[in-house]
PDB file of N, CA and C in Angstrom:
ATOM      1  N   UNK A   1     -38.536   2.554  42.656  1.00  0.00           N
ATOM      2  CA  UNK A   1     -39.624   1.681  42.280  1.00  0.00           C
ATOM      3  C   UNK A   1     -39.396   0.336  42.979  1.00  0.00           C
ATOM      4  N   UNK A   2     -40.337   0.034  43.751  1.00  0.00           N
ATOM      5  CA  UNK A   2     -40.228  -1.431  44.346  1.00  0.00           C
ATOM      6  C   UNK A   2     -40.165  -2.958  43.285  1.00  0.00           C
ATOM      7  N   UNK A   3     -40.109  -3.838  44.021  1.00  0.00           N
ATOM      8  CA  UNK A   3     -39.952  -5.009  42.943  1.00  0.00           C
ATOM      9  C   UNK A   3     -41.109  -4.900  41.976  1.00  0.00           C
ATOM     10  N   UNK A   4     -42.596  -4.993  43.227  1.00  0.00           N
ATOM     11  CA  UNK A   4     -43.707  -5.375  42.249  1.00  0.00           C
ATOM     12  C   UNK A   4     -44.084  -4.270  40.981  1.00  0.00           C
ATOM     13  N   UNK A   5     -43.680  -3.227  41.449  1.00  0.00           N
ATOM     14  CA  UNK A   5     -44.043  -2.113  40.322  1.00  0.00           C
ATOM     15  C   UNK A   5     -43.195  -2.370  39.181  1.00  0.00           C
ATOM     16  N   UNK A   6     -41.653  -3.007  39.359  1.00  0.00           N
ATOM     17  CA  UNK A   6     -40.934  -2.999  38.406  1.00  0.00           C
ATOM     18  C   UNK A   6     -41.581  -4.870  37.460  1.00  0.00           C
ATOM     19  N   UNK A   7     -41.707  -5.125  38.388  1.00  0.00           N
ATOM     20  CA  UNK A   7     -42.378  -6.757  37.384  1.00  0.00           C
ATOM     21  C   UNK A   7     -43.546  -6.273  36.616  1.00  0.00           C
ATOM     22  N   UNK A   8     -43.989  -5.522  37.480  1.00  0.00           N
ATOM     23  CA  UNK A   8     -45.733  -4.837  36.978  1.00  0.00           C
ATOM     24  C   UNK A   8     -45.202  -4.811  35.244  1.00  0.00           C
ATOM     25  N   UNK A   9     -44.791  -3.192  35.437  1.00  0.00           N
ATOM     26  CA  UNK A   9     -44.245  -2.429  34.077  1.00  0.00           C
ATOM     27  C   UNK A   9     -43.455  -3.403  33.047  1.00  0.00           C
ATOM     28  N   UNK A  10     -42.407  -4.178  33.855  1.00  0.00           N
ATOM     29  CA  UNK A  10     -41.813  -4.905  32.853  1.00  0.00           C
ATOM     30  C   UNK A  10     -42.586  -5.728  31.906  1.00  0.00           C
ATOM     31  N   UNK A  11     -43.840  -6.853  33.041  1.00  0.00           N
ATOM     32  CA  UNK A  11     -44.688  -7.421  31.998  1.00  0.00           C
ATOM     33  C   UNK A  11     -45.870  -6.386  31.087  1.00  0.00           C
ATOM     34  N   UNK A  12     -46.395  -5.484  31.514  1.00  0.00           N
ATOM     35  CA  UNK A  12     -46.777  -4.188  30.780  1.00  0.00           C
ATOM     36  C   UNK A  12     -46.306  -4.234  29.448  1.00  0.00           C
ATOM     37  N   UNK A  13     -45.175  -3.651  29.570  1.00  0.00           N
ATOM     38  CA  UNK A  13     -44.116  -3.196  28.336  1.00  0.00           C
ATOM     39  C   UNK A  13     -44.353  -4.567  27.516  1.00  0.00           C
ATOM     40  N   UNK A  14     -43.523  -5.512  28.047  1.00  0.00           N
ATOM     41  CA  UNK A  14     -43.517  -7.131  27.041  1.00  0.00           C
ATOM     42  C   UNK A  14     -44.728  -7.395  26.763  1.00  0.00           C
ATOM     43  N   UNK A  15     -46.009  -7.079  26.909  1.00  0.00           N
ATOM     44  CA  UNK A  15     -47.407  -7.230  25.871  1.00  0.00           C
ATOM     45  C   UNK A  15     -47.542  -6.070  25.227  1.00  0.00           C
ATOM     46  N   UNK A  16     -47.099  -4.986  25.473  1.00  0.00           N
ATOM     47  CA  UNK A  16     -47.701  -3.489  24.591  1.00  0.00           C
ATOM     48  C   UNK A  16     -46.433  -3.817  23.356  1.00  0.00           C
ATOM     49  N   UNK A  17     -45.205  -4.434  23.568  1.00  0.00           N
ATOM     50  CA  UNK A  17     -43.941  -4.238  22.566  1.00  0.00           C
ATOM     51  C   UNK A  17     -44.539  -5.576  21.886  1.00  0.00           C
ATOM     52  N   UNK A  18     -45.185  -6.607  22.374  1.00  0.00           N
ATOM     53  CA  UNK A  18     -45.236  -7.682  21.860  1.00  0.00           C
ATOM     54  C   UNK A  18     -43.939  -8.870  21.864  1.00  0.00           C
ATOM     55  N   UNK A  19     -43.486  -8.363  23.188  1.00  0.00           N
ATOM     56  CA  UNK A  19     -42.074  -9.458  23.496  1.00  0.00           C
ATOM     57  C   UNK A  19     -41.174  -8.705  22.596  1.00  0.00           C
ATOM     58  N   UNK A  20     -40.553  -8.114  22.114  1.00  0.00           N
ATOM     59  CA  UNK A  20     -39.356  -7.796  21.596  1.00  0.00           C
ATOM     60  C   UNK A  20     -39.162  -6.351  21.969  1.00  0.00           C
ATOM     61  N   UNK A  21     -37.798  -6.140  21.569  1.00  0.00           N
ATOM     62  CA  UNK A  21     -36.240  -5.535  22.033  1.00  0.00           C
ATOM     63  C   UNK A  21     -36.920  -3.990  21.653  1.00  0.00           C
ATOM     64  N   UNK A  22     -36.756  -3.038  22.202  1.00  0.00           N
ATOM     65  CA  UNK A  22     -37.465  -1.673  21.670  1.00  0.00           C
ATOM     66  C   UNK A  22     -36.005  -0.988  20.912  1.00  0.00           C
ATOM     67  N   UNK A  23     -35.179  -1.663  20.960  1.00  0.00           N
ATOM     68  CA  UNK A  23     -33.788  -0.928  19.618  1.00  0.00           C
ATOM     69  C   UNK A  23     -33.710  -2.076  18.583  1.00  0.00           C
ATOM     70  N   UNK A  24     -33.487  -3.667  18.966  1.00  0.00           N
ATOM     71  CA  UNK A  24     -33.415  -4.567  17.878  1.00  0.00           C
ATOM     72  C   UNK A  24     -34.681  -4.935  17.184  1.00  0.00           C
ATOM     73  N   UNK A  25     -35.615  -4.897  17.941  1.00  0.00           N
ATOM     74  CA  UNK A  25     -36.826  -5.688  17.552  1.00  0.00           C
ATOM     75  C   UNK A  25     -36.647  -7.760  17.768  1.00  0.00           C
ATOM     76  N   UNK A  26     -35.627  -7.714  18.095  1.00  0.00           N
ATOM     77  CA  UNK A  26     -35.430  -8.989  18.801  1.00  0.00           C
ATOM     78  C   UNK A  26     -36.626  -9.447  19.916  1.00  0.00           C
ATOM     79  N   UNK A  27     -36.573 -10.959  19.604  1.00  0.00           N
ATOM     80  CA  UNK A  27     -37.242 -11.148  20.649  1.00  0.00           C
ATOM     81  C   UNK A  27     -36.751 -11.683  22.085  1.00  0.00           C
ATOM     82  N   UNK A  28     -37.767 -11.197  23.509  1.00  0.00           N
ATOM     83  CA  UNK A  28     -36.750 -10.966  24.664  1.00  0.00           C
ATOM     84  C   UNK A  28     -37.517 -11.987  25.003  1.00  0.00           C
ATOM     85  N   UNK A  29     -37.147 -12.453  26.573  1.00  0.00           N
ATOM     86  CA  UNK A  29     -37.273 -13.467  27.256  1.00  0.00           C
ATOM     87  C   UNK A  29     -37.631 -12.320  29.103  1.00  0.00           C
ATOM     88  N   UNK A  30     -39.335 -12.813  29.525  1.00  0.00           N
ATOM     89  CA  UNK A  30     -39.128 -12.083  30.304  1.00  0.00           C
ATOM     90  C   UNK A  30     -39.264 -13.262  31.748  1.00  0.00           C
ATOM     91  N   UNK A  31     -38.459 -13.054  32.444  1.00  0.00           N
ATOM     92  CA  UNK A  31     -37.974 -13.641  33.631  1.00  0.00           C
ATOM     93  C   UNK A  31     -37.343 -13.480  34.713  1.00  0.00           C
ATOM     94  N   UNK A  32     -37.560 -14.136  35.754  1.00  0.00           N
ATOM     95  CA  UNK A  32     -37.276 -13.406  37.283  1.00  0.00           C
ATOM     96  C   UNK A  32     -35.890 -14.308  38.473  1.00  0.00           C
ATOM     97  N   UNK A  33     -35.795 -14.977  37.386  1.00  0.00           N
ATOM     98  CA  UNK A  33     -34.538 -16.384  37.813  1.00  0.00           C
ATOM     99  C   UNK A  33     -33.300 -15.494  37.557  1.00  0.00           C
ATOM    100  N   UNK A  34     -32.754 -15.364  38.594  1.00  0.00           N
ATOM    101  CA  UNK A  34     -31.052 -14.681  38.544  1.00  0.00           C
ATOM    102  C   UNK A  34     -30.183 -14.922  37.806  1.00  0.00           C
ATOM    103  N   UNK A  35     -30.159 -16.631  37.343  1.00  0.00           N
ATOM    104  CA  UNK A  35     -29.629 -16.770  36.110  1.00  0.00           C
ATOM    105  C   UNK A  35     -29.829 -16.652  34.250  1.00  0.00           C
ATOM    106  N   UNK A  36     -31.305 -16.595  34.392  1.00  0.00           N
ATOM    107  CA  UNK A  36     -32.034 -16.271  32.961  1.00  0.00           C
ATOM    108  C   UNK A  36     -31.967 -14.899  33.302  1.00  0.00           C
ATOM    109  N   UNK A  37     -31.687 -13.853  33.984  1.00  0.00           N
ATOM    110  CA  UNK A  37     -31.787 -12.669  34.050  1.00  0.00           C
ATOM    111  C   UNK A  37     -30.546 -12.086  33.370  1.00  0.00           C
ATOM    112  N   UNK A  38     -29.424 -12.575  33.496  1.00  0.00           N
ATOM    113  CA  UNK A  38     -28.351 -12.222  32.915  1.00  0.00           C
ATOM    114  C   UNK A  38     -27.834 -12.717  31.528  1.00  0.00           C
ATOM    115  N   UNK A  39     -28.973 -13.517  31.256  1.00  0.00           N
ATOM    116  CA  UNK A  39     -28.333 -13.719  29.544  1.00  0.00           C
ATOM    117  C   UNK A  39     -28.659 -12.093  28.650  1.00  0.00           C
ATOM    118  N   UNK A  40     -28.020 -12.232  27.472  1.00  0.00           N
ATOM    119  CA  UNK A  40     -28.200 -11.327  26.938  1.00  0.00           C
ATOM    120  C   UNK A  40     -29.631 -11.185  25.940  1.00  0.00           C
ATOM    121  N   UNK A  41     -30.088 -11.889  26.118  1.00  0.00           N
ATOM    122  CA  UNK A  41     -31.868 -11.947  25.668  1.00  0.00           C
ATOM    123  C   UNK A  41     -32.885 -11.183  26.882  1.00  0.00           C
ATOM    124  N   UNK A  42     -32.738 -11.759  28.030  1.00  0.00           N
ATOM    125  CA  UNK A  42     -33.369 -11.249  29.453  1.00  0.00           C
ATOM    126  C   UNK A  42     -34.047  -9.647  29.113  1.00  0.00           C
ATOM    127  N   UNK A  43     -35.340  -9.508  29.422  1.00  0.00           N
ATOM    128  CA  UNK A  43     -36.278  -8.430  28.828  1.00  0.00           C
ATOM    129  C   UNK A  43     -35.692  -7.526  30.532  1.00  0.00           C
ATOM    130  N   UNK A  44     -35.366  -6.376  30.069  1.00  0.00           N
ATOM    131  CA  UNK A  44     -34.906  -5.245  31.242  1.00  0.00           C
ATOM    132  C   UNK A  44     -35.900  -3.636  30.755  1.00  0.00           C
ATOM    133  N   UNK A  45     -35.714  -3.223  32.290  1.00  0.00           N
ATOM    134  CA  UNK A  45     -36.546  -1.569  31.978  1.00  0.00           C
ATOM    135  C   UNK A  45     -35.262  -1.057  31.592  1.00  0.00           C
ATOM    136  N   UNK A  46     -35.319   0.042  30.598  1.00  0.00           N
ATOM    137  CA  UNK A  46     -34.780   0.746  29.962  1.00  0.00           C
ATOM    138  C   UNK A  46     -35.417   2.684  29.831  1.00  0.00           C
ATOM    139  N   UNK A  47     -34.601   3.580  30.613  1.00  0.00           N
ATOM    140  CA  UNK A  47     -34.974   4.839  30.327  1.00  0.00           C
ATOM    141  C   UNK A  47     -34.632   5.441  28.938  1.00  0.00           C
ATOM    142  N   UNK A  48     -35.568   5.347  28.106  1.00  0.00           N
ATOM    143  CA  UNK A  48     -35.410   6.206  26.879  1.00  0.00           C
ATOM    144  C   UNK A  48     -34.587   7.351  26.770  1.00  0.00           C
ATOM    145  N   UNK A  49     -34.740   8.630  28.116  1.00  0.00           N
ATOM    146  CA  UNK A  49     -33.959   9.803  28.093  1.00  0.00           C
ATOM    147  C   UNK A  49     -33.389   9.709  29.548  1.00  0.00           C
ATOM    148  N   UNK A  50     -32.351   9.575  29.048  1.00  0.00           N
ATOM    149  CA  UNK A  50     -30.910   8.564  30.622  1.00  0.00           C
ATOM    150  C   UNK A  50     -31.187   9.450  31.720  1.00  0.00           C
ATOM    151  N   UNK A  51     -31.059   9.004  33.052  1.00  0.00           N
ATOM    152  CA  UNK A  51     -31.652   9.676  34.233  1.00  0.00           C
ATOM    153  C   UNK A  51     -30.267  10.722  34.596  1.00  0.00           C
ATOM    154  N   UNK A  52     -29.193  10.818  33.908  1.00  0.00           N
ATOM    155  CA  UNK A  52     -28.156  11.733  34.092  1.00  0.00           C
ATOM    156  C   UNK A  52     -28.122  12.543  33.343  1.00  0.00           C
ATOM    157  N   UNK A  53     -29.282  12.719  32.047  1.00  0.00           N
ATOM    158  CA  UNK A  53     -29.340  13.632  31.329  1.00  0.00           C
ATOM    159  C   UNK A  53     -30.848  14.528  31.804  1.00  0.00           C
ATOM    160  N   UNK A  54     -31.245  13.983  32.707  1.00  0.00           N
ATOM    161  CA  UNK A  54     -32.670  14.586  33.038  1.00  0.00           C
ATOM    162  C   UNK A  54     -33.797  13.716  32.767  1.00  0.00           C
ATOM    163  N   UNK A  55     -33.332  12.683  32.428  1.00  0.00           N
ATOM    164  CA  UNK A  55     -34.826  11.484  32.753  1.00  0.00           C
ATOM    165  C   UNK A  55     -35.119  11.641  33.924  1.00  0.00           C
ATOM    166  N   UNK A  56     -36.516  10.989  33.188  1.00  0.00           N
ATOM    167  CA  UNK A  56     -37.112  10.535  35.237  1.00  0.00           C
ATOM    168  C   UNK A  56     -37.678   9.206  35.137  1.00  0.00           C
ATOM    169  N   UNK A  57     -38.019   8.702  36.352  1.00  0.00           N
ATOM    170  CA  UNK A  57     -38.396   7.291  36.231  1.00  0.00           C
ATOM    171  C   UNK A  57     -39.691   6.957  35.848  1.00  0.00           C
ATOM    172  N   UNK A  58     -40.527   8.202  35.497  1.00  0.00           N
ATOM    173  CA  UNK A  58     -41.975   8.129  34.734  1.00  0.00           C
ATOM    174  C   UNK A  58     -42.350   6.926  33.641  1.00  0.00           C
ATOM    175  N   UNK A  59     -43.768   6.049  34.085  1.00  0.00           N
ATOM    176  CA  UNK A  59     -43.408   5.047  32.703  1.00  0.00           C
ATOM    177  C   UNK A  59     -43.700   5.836  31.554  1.00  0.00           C
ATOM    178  N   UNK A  60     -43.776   6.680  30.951  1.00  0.00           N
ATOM    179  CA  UNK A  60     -43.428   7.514  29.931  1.00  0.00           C
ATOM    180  C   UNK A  60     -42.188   7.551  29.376  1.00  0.00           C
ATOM    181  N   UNK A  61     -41.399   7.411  30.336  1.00  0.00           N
ATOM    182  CA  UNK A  61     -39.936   7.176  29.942  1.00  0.00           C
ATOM    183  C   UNK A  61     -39.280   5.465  30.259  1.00  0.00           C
ATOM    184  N   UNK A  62     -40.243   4.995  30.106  1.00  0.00           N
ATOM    185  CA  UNK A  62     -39.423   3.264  30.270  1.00  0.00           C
ATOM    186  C   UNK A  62     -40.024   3.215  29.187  1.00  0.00           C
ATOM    187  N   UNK A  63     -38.759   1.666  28.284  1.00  0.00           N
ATOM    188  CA  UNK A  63     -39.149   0.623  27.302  1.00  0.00           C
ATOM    189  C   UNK A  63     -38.791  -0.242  27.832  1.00  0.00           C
ATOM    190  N   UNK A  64     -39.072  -0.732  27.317  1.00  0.00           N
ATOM    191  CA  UNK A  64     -38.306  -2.837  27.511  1.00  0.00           C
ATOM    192  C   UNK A  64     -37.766  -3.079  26.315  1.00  0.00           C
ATOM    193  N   UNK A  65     -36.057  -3.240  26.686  1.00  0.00           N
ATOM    194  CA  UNK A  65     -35.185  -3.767  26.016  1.00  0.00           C
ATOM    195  C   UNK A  65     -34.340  -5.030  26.376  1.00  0.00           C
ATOM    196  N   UNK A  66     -33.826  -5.777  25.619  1.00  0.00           N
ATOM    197  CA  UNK A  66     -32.682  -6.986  26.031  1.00  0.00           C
ATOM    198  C   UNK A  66     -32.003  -6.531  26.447  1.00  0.00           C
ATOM    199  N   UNK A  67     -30.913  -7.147  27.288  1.00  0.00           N
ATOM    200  CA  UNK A  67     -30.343  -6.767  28.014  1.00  0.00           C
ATOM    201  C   UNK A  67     -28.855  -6.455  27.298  1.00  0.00           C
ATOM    202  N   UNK A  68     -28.640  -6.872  26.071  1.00  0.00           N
ATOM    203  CA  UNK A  68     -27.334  -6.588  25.052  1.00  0.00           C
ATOM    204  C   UNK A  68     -27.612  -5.007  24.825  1.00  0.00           C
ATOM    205  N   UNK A  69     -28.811  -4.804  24.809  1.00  0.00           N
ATOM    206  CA  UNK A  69     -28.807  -3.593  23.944  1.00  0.00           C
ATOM    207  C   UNK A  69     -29.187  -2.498  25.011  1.00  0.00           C
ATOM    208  N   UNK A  70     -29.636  -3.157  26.463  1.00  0.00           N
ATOM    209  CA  UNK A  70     -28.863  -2.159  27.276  1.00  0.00           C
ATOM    210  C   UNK A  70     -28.088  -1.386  27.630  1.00  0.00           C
ATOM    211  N   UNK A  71     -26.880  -2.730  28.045  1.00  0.00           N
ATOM    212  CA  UNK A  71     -25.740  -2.275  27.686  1.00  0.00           C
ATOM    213  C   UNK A  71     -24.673  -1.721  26.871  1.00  0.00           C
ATOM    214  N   UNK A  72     -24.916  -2.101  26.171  1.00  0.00           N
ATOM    215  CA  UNK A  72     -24.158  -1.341  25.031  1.00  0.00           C
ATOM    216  C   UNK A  72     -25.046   0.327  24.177  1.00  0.00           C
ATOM    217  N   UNK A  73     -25.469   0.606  25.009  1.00  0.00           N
ATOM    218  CA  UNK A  73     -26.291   1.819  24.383  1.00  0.00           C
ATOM    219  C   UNK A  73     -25.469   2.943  24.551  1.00  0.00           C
ATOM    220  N   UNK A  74     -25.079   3.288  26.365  1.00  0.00           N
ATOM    221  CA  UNK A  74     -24.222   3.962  26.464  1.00  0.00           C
ATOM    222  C   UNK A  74     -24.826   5.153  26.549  1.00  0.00           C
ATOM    223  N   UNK A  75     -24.178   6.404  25.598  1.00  0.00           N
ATOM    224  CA  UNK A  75     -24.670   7.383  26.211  1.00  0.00           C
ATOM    225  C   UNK A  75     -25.384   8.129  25.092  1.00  0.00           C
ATOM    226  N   UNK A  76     -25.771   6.808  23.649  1.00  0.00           N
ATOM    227  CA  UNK A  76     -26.114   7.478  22.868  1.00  0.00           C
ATOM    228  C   UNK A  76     -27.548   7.792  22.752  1.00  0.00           C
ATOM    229  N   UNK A  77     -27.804   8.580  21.837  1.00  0.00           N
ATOM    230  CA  UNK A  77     -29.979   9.128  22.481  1.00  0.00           C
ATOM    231  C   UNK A  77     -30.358   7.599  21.653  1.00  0.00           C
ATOM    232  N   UNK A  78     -31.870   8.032  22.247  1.00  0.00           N
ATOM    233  CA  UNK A  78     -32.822   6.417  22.564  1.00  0.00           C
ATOM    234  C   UNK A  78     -32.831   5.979  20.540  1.00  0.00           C
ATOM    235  N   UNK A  79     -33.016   7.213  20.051  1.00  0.00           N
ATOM    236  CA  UNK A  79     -33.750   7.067  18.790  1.00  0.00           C
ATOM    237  C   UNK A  79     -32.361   6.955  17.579  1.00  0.00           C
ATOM    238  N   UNK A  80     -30.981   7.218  17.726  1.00  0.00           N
ATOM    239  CA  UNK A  80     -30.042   7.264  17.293  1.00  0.00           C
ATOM    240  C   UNK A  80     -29.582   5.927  17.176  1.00  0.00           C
ATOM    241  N   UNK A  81     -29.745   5.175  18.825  1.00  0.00           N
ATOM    242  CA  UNK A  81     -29.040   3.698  18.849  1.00  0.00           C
ATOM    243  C   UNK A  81     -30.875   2.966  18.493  1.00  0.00           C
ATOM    244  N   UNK A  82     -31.705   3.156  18.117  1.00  0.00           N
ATOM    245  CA  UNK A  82     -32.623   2.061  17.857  1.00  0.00           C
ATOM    246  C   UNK A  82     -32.198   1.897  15.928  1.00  0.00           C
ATOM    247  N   UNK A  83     -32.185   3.040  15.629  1.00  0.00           N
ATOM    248  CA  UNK A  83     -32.018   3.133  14.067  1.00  0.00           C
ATOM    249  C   UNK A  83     -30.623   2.438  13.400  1.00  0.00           C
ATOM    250  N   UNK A  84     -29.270   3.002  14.342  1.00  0.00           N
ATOM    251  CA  UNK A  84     -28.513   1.990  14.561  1.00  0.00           C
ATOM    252  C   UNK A  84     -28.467   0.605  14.575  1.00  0.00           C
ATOM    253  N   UNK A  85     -28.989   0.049  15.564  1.00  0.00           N
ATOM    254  CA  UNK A  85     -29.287  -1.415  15.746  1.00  0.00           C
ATOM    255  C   UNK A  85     -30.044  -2.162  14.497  1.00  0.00           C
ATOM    256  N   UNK A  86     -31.183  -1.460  14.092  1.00  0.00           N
ATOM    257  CA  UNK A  86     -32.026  -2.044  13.052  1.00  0.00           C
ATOM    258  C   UNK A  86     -31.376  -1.985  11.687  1.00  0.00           C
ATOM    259  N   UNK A  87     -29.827  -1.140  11.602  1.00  0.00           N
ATOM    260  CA  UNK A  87     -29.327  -0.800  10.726  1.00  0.00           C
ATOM    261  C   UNK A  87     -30.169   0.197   9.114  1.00  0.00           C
ATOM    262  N   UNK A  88     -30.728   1.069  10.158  1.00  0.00           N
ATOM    263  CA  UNK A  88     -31.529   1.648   8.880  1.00  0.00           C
ATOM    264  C   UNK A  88     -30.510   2.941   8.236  1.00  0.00           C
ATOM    265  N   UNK A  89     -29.484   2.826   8.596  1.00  0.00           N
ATOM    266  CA  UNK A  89     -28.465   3.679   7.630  1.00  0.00           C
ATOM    267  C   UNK A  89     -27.835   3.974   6.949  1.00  0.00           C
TER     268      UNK A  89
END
Protein backbone atom coordinates (compact mmCIF):
# COMPACT_ATOMS: atom_id res chain seq x y z
CA UNK A 1 0.00 0.00 0.00
CA UNK A 2 1.51 3.34 -0.95
CA UNK A 3 1.70 6.35 1.44
CA UNK A 4 -1.50 8.01 0.12
CA UNK A 5 -3.68 4.91 0.42
CA UNK A 6 -2.26 4.32 3.85
CA UNK A 7 -3.11 8.20 5.09
CA UNK A 8 -6.36 7.64 3.02
CA UNK A 9 -7.54 4.52 5.32
CA UNK A 10 -5.85 5.73 8.36
CA UNK A 11 -7.98 9.02 8.32
CA UNK A 12 -11.05 6.68 7.14
CA UNK A 13 -10.73 4.48 10.15
CA UNK A 14 -10.15 7.71 12.75
CA UNK A 15 -13.80 9.12 11.64
CA UNK A 16 -15.67 5.64 11.30
CA UNK A 17 -13.85 4.67 15.12
CA UNK A 18 -14.47 8.24 16.09
CA UNK A 19 -10.66 8.88 17.04
CA UNK A 20 -10.13 6.11 19.44
CA UNK A 21 -8.01 2.91 20.02
CA UNK A 22 -10.05 -0.22 18.43
CA UNK A 23 -8.67 -2.53 21.75
CA UNK A 24 -8.60 0.46 24.47
CA UNK A 25 -11.13 2.73 23.29
CA UNK A 26 -8.55 5.39 24.09
CA UNK A 27 -8.31 8.28 22.37
CA UNK A 28 -5.55 8.41 19.41
CA UNK A 29 -3.80 11.22 17.90
CA UNK A 30 -3.69 11.01 14.08
CA UNK A 31 -0.44 12.42 12.57
CA UNK A 32 2.25 12.38 9.99
CA UNK A 33 5.34 14.16 11.97
CA UNK A 34 8.05 11.37 12.69
CA UNK A 35 8.14 12.47 16.02
CA UNK A 36 4.29 12.53 17.07
CA UNK A 37 4.30 9.25 15.20
CA UNK A 38 6.13 7.42 17.76
CA UNK A 39 4.45 8.38 20.90
CA UNK A 40 2.42 5.82 22.26
CA UNK A 41 -1.00 7.61 21.52
CA UNK A 42 -0.01 7.99 17.52
CA UNK A 43 -3.26 6.41 15.58
CA UNK A 44 -1.49 3.26 13.39
CA UNK A 45 -3.14 0.59 10.77
CA UNK A 46 -3.55 -2.45 12.55
CA UNK A 47 -4.42 -6.09 10.85
CA UNK A 48 -7.16 -7.60 12.90
CA UNK A 49 -6.15 -11.31 11.56
CA UNK A 50 -2.01 -11.00 11.58
CA UNK A 51 -0.64 -11.31 7.99
CA UNK A 52 1.46 -14.53 9.29
CA UNK A 53 -1.55 -16.17 10.24
CA UNK A 54 -3.28 -15.59 6.83
CA UNK A 55 -4.37 -11.96 6.90
CA UNK A 56 -4.39 -9.93 4.04
CA UNK A 57 -4.02 -6.35 3.62
CA UNK A 58 -7.85 -5.96 2.64
CA UNK A 59 -9.46 -2.83 4.46
CA UNK A 60 -11.72 -5.43 5.84
CA UNK A 61 -8.97 -6.43 7.79
CA UNK A 62 -7.48 -2.98 9.05
CA UNK A 63 -8.46 -1.02 12.37
CA UNK A 64 -6.89 1.87 13.76
CA UNK A 65 -5.20 1.37 16.88
CA UNK A 66 -2.54 3.40 19.22
CA UNK A 67 0.39 2.56 18.82
CA UNK A 68 0.85 0.91 22.69
CA UNK A 69 -1.64 -1.43 21.83
CA UNK A 70 0.00 -2.32 18.72
CA UNK A 71 2.66 -3.34 20.08
CA UNK A 72 2.04 -5.11 22.71
CA UNK A 73 -0.71 -7.29 21.08
CA UNK A 74 1.63 -9.79 19.85
CA UNK A 75 0.35 -12.79 18.72
CA UNK A 76 -2.80 -12.74 20.56
CA UNK A 77 -6.35 -12.86 18.30
CA UNK A 78 -7.84 -9.29 17.59
CA UNK A 79 -10.99 -10.00 19.87
CA UNK A 80 -9.11 -11.75 22.94
CA UNK A 81 -6.58 -8.66 23.38
CA UNK A 82 -9.54 -5.93 22.79
CA UNK A 83 -11.62 -7.60 25.75
CA UNK A 84 -8.38 -7.81 27.58
CA UNK A 85 -7.47 -4.24 27.33
CA UNK A 86 -11.04 -2.96 28.20
CA UNK A 87 -10.68 -5.40 31.06
CA UNK A 88 -14.04 -7.05 30.57
CA UNK A 89 -12.93 -10.21 32.52
Amino acid sequence: MDTRAVRYFRWLLFWQQQGRCCYCGEHVVLTYRPYDAARPYAATLEHLQRRSDGGTGHTSNLAMACKHCNNTRGGRDWLFYASWRRNEF
